[in-house]
Protein backbone atom coordinates (compact mmCIF):
# COMPACT_ATOMS: atom_id res chain seq x y z
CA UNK A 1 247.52 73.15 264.47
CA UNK A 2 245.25 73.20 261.27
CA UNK A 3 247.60 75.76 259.79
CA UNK A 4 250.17 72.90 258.64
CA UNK A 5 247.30 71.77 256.25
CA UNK A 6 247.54 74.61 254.57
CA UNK A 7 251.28 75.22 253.60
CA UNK A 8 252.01 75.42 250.36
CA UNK A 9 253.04 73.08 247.88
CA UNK A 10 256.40 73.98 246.65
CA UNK A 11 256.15 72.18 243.58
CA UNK A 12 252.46 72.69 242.04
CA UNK A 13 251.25 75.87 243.69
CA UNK A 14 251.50 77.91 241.53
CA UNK A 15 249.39 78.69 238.22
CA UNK A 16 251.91 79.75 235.74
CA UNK A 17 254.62 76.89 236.32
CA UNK A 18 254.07 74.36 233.33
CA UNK A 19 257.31 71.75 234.45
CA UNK A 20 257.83 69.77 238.03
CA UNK A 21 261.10 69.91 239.93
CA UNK A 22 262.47 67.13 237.22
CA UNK A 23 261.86 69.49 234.44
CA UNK A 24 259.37 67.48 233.12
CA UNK A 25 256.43 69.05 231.11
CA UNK A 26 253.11 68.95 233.32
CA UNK A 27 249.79 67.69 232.52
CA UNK A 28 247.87 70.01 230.71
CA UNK A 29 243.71 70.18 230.63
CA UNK A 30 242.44 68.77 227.43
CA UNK A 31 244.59 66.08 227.98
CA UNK A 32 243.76 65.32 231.61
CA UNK A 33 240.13 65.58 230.74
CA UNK A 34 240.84 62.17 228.24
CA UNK A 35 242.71 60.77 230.76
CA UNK A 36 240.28 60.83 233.43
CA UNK A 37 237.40 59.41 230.82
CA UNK A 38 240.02 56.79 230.60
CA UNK A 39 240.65 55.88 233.83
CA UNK A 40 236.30 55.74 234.30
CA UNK A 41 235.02 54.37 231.15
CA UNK A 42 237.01 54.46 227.47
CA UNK A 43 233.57 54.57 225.64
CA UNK A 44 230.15 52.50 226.08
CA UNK A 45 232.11 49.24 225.82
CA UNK A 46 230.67 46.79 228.06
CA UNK A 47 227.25 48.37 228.97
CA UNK A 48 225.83 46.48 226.34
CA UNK A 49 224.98 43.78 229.95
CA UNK A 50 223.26 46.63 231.82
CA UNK A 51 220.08 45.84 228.29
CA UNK A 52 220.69 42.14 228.55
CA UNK A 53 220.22 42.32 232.61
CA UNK A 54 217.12 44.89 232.86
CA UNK A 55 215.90 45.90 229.81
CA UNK A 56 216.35 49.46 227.65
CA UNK A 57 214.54 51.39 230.42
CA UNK A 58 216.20 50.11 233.18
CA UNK A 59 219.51 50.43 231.71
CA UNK A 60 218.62 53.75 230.60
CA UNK A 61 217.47 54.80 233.62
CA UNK A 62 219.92 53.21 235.81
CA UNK A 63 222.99 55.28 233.66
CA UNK A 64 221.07 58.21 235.13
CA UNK A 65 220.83 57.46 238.72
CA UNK A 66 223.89 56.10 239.09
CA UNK A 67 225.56 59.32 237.30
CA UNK A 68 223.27 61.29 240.37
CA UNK A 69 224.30 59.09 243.40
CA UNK A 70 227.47 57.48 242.48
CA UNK A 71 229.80 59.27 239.65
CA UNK A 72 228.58 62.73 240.77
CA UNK A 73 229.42 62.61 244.46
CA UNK A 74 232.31 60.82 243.93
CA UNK A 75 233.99 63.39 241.18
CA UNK A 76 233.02 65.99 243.80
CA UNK A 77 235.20 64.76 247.04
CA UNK A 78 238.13 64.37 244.01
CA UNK A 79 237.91 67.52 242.82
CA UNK A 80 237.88 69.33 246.93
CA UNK A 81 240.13 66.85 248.33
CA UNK A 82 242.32 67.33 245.14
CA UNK A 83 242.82 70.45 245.59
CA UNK A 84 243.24 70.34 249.25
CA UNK A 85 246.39 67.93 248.44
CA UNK A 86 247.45 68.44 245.22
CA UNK A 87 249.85 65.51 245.54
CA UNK A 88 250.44 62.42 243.82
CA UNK A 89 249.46 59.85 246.21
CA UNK A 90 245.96 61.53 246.21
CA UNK A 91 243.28 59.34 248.35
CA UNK A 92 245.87 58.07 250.36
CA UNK A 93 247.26 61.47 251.42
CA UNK A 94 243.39 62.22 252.32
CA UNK A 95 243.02 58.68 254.03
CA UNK A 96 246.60 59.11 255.76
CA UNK A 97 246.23 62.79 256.67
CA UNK A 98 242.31 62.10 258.33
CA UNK A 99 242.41 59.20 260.01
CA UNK A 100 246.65 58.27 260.79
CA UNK A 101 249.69 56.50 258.18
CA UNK A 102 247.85 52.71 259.12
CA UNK A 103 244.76 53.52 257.44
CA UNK A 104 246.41 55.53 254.50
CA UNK A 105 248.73 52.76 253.92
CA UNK A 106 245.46 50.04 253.84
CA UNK A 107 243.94 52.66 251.29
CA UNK A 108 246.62 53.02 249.08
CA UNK A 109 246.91 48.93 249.51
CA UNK A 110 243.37 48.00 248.37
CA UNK A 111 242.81 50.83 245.73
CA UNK A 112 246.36 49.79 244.03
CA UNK A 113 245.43 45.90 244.34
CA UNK A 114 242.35 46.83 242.57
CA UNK A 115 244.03 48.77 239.86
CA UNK A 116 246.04 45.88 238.90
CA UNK A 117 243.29 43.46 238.87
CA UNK A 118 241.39 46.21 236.78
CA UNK A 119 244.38 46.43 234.57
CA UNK A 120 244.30 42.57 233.99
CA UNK A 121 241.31 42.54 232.16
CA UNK A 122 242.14 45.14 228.93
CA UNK A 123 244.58 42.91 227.35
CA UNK A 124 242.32 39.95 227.67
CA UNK A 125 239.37 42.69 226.28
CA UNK A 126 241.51 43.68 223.31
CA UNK A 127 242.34 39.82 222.02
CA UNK A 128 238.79 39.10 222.57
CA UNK A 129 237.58 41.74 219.58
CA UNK A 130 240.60 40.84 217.78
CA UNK A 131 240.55 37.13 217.45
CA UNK A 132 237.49 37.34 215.30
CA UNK A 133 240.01 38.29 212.80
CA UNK A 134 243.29 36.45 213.75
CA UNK A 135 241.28 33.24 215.32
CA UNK A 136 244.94 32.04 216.42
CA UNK A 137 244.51 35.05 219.40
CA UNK A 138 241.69 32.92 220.81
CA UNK A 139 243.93 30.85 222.91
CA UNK A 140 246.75 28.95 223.79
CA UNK A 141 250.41 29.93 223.77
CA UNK A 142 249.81 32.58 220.66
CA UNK A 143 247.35 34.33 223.42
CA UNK A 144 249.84 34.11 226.28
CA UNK A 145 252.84 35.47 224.19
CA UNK A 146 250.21 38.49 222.95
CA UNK A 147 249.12 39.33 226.24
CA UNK A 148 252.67 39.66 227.16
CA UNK A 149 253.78 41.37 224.61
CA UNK A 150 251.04 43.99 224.99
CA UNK A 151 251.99 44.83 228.60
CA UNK A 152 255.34 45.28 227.49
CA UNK A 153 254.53 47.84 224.98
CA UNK A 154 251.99 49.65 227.17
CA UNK A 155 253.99 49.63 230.22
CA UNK A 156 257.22 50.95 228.00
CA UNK A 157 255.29 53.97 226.65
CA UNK A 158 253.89 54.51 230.47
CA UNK A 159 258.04 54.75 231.12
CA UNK A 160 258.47 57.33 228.10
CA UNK A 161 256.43 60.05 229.43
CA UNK A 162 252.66 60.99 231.13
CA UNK A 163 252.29 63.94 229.06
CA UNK A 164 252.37 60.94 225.99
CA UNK A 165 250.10 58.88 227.65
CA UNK A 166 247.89 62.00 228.16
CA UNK A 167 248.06 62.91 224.52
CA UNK A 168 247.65 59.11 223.16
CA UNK A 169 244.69 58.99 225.68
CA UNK A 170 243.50 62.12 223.34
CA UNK A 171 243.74 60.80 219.82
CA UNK A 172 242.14 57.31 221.48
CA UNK A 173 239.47 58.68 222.88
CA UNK A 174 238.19 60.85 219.72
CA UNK A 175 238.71 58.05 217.52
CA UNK A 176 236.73 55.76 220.23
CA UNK A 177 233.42 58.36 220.54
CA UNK A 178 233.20 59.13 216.96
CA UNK A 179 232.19 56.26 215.23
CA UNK A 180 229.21 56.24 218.20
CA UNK A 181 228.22 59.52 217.14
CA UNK A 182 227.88 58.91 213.56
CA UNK A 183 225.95 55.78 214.22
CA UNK A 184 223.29 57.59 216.21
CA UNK A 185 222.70 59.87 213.81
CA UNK A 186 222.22 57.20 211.38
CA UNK A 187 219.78 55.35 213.61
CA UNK A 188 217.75 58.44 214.07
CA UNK A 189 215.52 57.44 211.03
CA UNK A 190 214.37 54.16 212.74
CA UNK A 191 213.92 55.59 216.22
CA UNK A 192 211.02 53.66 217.62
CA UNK A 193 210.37 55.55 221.41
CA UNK A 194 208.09 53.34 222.56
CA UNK A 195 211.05 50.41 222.60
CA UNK A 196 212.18 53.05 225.72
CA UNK A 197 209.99 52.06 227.38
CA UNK A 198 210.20 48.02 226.92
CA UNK A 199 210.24 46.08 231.14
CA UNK A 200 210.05 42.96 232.62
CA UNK A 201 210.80 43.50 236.31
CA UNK A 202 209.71 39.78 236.62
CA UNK A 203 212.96 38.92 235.18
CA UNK A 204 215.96 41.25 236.15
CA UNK A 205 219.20 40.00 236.40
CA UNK A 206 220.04 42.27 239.47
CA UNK A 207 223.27 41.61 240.22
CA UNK A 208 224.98 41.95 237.14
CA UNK A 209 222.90 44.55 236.04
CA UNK A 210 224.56 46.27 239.89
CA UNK A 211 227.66 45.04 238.75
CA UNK A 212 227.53 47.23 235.30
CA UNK A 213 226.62 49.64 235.97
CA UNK A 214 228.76 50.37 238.88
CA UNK A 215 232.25 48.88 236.91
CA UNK A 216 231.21 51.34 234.53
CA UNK A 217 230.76 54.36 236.30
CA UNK A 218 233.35 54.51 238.87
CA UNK A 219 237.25 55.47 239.78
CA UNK A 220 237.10 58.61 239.78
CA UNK A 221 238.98 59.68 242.26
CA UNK A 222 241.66 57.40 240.59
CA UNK A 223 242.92 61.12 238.89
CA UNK A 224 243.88 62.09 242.32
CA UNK A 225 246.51 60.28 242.51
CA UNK A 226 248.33 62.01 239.12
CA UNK A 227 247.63 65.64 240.58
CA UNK A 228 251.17 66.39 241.75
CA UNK A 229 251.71 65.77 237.85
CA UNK A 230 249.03 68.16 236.57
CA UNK A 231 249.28 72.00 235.56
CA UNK A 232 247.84 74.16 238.33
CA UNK A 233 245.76 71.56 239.62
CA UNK A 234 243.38 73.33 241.85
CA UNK A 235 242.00 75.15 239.14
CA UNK A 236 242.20 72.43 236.79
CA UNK A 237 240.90 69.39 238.41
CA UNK A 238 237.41 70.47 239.41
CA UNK A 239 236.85 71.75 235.43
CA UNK A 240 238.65 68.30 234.01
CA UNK A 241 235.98 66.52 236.57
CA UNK A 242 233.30 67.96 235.45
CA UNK A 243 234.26 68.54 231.89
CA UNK A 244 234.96 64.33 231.80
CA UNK A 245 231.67 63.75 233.93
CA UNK A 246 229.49 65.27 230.78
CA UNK A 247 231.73 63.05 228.23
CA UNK A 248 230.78 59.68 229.99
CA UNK A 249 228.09 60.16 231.01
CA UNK A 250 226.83 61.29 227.73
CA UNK A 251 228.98 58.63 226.01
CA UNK A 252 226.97 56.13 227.58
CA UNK A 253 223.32 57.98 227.33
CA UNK A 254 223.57 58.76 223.54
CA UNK A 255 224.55 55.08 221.98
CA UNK A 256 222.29 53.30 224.00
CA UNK A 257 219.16 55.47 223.91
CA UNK A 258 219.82 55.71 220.20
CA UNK A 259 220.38 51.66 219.71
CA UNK A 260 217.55 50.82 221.70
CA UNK A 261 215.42 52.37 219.88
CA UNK A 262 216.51 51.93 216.37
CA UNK A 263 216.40 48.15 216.38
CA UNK A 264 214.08 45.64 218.37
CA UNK A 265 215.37 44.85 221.38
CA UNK A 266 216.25 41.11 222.06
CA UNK A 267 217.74 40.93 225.19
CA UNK A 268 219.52 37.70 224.82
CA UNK A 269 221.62 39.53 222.45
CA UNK A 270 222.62 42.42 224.52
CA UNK A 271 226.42 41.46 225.68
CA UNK A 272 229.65 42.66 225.21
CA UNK A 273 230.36 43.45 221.54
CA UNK A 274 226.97 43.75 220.14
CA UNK A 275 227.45 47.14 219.76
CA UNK A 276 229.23 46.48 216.90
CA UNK A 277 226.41 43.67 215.29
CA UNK A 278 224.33 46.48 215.80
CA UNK A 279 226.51 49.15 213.86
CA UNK A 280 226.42 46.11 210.96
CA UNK A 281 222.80 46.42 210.73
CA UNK A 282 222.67 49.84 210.71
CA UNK A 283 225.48 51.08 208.54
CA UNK A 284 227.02 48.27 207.16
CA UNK A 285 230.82 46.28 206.98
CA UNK A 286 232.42 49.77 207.63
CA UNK A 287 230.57 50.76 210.64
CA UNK A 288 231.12 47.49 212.18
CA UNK A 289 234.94 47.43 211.58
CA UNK A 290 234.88 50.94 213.07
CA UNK A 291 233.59 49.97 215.99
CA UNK A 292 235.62 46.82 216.74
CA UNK A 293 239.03 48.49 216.28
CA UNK A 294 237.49 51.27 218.46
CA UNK A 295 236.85 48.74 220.82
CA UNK A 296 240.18 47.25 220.77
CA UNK A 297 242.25 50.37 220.71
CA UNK A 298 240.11 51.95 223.59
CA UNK A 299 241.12 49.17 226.05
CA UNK A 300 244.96 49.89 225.43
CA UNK A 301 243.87 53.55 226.63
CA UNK A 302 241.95 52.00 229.46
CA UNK A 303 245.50 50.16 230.39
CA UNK A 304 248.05 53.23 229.58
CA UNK A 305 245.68 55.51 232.18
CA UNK A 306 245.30 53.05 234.73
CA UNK A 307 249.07 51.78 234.67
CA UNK A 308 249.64 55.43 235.13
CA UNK A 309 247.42 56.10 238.24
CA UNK A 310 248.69 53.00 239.73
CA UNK A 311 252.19 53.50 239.67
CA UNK A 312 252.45 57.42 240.38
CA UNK A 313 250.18 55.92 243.80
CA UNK A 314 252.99 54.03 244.64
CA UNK A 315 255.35 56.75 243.76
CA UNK A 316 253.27 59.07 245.85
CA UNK A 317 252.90 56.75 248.95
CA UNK A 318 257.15 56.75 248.98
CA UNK A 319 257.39 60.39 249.01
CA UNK A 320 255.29 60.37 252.38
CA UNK A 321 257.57 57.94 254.15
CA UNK A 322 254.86 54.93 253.30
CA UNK A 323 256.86 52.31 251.36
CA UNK A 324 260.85 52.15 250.58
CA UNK A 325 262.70 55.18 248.90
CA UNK A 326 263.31 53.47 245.67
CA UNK A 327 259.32 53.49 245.10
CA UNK A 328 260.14 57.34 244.58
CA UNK A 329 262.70 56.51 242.22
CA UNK A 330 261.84 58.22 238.83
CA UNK A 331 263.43 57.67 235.42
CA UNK A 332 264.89 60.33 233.80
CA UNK A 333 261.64 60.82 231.42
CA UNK A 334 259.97 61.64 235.30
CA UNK A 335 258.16 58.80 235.30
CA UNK A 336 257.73 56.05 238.29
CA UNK A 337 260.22 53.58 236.82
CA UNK A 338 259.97 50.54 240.35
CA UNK A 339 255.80 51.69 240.00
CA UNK A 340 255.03 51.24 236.83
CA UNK A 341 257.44 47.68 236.50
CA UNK A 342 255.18 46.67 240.03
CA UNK A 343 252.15 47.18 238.56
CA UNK A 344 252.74 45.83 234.87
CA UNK A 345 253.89 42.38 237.23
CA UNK A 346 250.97 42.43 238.87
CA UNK A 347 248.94 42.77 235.73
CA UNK A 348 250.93 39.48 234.47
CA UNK A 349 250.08 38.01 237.35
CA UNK A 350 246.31 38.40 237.33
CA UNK A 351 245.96 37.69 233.99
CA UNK A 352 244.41 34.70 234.45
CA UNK A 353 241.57 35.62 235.77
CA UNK A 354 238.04 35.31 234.12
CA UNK A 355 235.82 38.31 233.06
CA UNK A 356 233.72 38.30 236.06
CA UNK A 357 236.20 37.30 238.86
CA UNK A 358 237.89 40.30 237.47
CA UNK A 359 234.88 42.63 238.00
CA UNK A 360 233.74 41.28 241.06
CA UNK A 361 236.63 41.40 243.15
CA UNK A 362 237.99 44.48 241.71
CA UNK A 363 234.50 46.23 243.04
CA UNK A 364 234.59 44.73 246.25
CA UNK A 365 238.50 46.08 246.95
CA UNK A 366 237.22 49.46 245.60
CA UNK A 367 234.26 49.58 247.56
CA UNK A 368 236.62 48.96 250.81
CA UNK A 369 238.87 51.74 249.61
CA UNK A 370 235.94 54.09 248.82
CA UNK A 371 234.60 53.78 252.54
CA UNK A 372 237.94 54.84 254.05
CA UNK A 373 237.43 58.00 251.65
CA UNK A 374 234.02 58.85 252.68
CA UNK A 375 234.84 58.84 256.34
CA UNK A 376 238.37 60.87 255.64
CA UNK A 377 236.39 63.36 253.60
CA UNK A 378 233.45 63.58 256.91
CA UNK A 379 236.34 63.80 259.31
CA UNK A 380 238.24 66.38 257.68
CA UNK A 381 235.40 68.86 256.82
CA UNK A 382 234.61 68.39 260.91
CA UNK A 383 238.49 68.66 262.34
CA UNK A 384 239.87 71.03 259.63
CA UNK A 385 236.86 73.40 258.79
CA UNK A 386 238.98 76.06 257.62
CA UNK A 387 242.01 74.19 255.59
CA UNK A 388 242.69 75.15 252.61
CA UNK A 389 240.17 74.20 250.22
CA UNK A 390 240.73 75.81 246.32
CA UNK A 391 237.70 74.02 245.63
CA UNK A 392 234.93 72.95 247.89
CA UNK A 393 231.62 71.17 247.49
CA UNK A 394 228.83 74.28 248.36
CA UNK A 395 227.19 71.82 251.35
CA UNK A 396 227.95 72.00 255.01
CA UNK A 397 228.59 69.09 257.02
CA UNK A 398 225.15 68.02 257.22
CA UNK A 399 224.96 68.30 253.54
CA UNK A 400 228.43 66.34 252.95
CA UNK A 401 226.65 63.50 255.33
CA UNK A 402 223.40 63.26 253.25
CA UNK A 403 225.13 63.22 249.90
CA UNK A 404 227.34 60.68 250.64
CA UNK A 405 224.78 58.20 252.25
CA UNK A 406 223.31 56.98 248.71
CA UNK A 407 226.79 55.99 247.57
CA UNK A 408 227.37 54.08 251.04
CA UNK A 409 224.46 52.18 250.72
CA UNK A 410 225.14 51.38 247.21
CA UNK A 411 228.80 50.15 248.06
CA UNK A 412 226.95 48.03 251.13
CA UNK A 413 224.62 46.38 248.28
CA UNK A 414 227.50 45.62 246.11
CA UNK A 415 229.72 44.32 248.47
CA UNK A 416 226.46 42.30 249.71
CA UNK A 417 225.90 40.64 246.54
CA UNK A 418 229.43 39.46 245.80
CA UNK A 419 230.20 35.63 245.70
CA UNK A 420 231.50 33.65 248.67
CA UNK A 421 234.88 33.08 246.62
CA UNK A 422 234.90 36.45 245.78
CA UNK A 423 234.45 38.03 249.29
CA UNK A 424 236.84 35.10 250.79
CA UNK A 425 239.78 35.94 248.58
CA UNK A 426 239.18 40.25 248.75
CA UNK A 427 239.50 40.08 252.71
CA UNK A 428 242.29 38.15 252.76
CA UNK A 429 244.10 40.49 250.71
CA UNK A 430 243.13 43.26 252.65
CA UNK A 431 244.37 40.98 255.29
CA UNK A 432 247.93 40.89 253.87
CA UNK A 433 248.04 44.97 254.21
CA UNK A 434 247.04 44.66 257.38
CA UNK A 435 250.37 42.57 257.83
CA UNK A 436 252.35 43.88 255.73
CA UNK A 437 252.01 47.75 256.75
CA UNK A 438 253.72 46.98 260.65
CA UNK A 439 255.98 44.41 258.57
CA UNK A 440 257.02 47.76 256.95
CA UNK A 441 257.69 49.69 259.93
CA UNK A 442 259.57 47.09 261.17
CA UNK A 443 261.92 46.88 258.42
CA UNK A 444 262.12 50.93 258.74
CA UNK A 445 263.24 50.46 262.40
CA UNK A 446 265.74 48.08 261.62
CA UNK A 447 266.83 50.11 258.98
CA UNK A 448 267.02 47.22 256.06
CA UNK A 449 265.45 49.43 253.71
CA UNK A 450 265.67 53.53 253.58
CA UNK A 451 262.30 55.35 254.28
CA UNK A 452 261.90 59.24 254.12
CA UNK A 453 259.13 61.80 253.51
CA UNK A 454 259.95 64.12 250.53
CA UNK A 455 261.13 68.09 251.47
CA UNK A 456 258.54 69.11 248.88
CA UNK A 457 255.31 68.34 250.48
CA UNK A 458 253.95 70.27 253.75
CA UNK A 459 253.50 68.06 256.90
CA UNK A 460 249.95 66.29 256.99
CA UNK A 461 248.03 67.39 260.11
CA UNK A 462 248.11 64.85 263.10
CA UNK A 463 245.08 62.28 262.78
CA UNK A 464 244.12 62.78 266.60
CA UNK A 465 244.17 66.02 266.35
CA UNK A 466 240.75 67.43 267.93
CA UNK A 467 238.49 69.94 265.93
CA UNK A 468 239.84 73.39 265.13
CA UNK A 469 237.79 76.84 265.77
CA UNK A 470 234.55 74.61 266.12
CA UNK A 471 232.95 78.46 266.76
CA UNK A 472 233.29 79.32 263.29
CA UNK A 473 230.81 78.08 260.91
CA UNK A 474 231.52 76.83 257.15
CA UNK A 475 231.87 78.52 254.51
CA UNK A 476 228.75 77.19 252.16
């Protein structure tokens, strides 16, 4: 019964085999460290809100609790639920395998409509810090034709190759930290602490100071859905996770306890971008020009990881029988080819959304995916106690309950204090997958469309399924 959980995967079981069953080269660590900051922050753009909202000790503070209660548990069920399926598909293997193929195929529905509206903003992002220096970016058909033309040239490199992306997300990511680090060092002269310590809980702007900081410390299980691509992945995952974990957190923690405190703090000021006034003041012309095309460039590596996550989910959903064969259709670089052109349509599509229609009703569709993985990951530590598990979080069941309520009531607050407009249009997408996954079936029955379930991957245990050995107790 729980045995068929733990049959092996043919195709990434084992430690020494560097190439997939296309012969293409898999995903090694440093670079799957870069691409999961990637796919969770791309540097302290955009926290610059969580000051403007609450104030330097509430924004400081709030990086650190969050990191505790949200990014923390959440890279934790990744990395043993990972490892348990090292599949690409990821969160909706967990979903499908815990609680039936419906459910899975509403996971892998919201989390990849959220993806794409995620993906919608970066090209928008990466005019806005350019057309302070080509003012013809700032709107209009010139605007249009750029955002196009940047999703074409993303998407394309997404079709040449993950191991690229991974390695681009490298070089990015360096060149997006460093000029943070070498401003902090140059503001440690003018450190005032007591500017820490600066409140006004009279006037908080809760919910987009909520909104921050959760938009900028989530998706992390979006990796998951990559891991049939990476080398070894049960030993690699949990030390990419944690290894990534310390990089944004700390890429958040160091610029803004450093900026806080080297120049008075005007909240008004505090929005997107002023990172860079900020590096003006301190260091001058250079610093600031550092900074934007930091900016700029780290929102194309924002867009290459999450184009990649998104279409190797759809890619992964095929192989288990989910959506239509030609989803599992790769090109002959292994990549996703009918994925990746979904998603970069979707990303056209979406485009014209604003900034915070973006945010908002990408965290509500996330939050709606993340509760289907809480209760998969609950159910399958109580039904499947002794699955295989490469990596598994050191708490009993108990345990696995209290560390996930914090994040539940955190996703219950956000979803809370999204608009009505916002919350209309989210449930009635998830009220198209709700259609559209017996619409599916129907279409297998009839046979207009070929569905199958790859020979590669081991059969996911049966959702009603009772509990297994229920004598024997867990190993902590």
């Amino acid at each position: 019964m729980g045995g068929r959980v733990g049959v092996k995967y043919n195709s990434v079981n084992e430690g020494e085999e560097r190439k997939g069953g296309h012969g293409i080269p898999k995903v090694s660590m440093v670079p799957l460290i870069f691409l999961i900051f990637y796919e969770v922050s791309g540097g302290p753009f955009g926290i610059e809100d969580s000051v403007k909202a609450a104030g330097p000790l509430l924004a400081i503070v709030g990086f650190l609790l969050f990191a505790l209660i949200w990014s923390i548990p959440e890279a934790l069920i990744t990395a043993e639920m990972g490892t348990m399926f090292p599949e690409n598909g990821g969160y909706v293997v967990w979903v499908s395998s815990a609680l039936g193929p419906f459910w899975g195929f509403q996971q892998g529905w919201a989390k990849w409509l959220s993806g794409v509206i995620d993906n919608a903003l970066y090209p928008v992002l990466f005019l806005d810090y350019v057309k302070s220096s080509v003012p013809a970016l700032g709107g209009g058909l010139p605007r249009t034709l750029a955002v196009l033309i940047l999703t074409v040239a993303l998407t394309y490199m997404n079709y040449r190759g993950l191991t690229i992306v991974g390695w681009v997300a490298v070089f990015l990511g360096v060149f997006s930290l460093l000029p943070f680090f070498v401003m902090g060092l140059i503001a440690i002269p003018r450190i005032e602490p007591s500017r820490w310590l600066e409140m006004d809980l009279g006037n908080v702007d809760w919910g987009l100071y909520l909104n921050t900081l959760f938009w900028n410390l989530n998706y992390w299980d979006s990796i998951s859905t990559l891991a049939g691509e990476v080398e070894n992945p049960k030993r690699t995952l949990p030390r990419a996770l944690s290894y990534a974990l310390v990089l944004v957190v700390g890429g958040y923690l160091y610029p803004l306890i450093t900026c806080t405190a080297a120049v008075p703090v005007v909240r008004e000021y505090w929005s997107d971008g002023y990172f860079s006034d900020i590096a003006r003041i301190l260091g001058g012309i250079w610093l600031h020009s550092w900074i934007q095309a930091a900016a700029a460039l780290s929102n194309m590596g924002n867009f290459l990881t999450e184009m990649s996550s998104d279409s190797y989910q759809l890619l992964g959903m095929a192989e288990r029988g989910m959506l239509p064969d030609f989803f599992a259709k790769r090109s002959h670089y292994g990549t996703p080819l009918i994925g990746i052109l979904f998603s970069a349509f979707g990303v056209i599509l979406l485009s014209w959304m604003s900034f915070q229609e973006i945010i908002a009703a990408e965290n509500y569709l996330y939050c709606f995916g993340m509760i289907l993985e809480f209760i998969a990951f609950i159910k399958l530590r109580v039904t499947h106690p002794n699955a295989s598990r490469p990596y598994k979080i050191p708490l009993g069941t108990i345990g696995a309950v209290l560390m996930i309520i914090p994040p539940a009531i955190l996703i219950i607050v956000v979803m809370a204090i999204a608009s009505y407009k916002v919350m209309v249009v989210s449930i009635l997408a998830m009220v198209i997958g709700f259609v559209l996954q017996p619409c599916l079936g129907y279409v297998e029955k009839k046979r207009w469309l070929r569905f199958s379930i790859s020979a590669d991957l081991p059969d996911l245990p049966d959702a009603q399924e009772t509990a297994e050995d229920d004598a024997v107790p867990l190993v902590f």
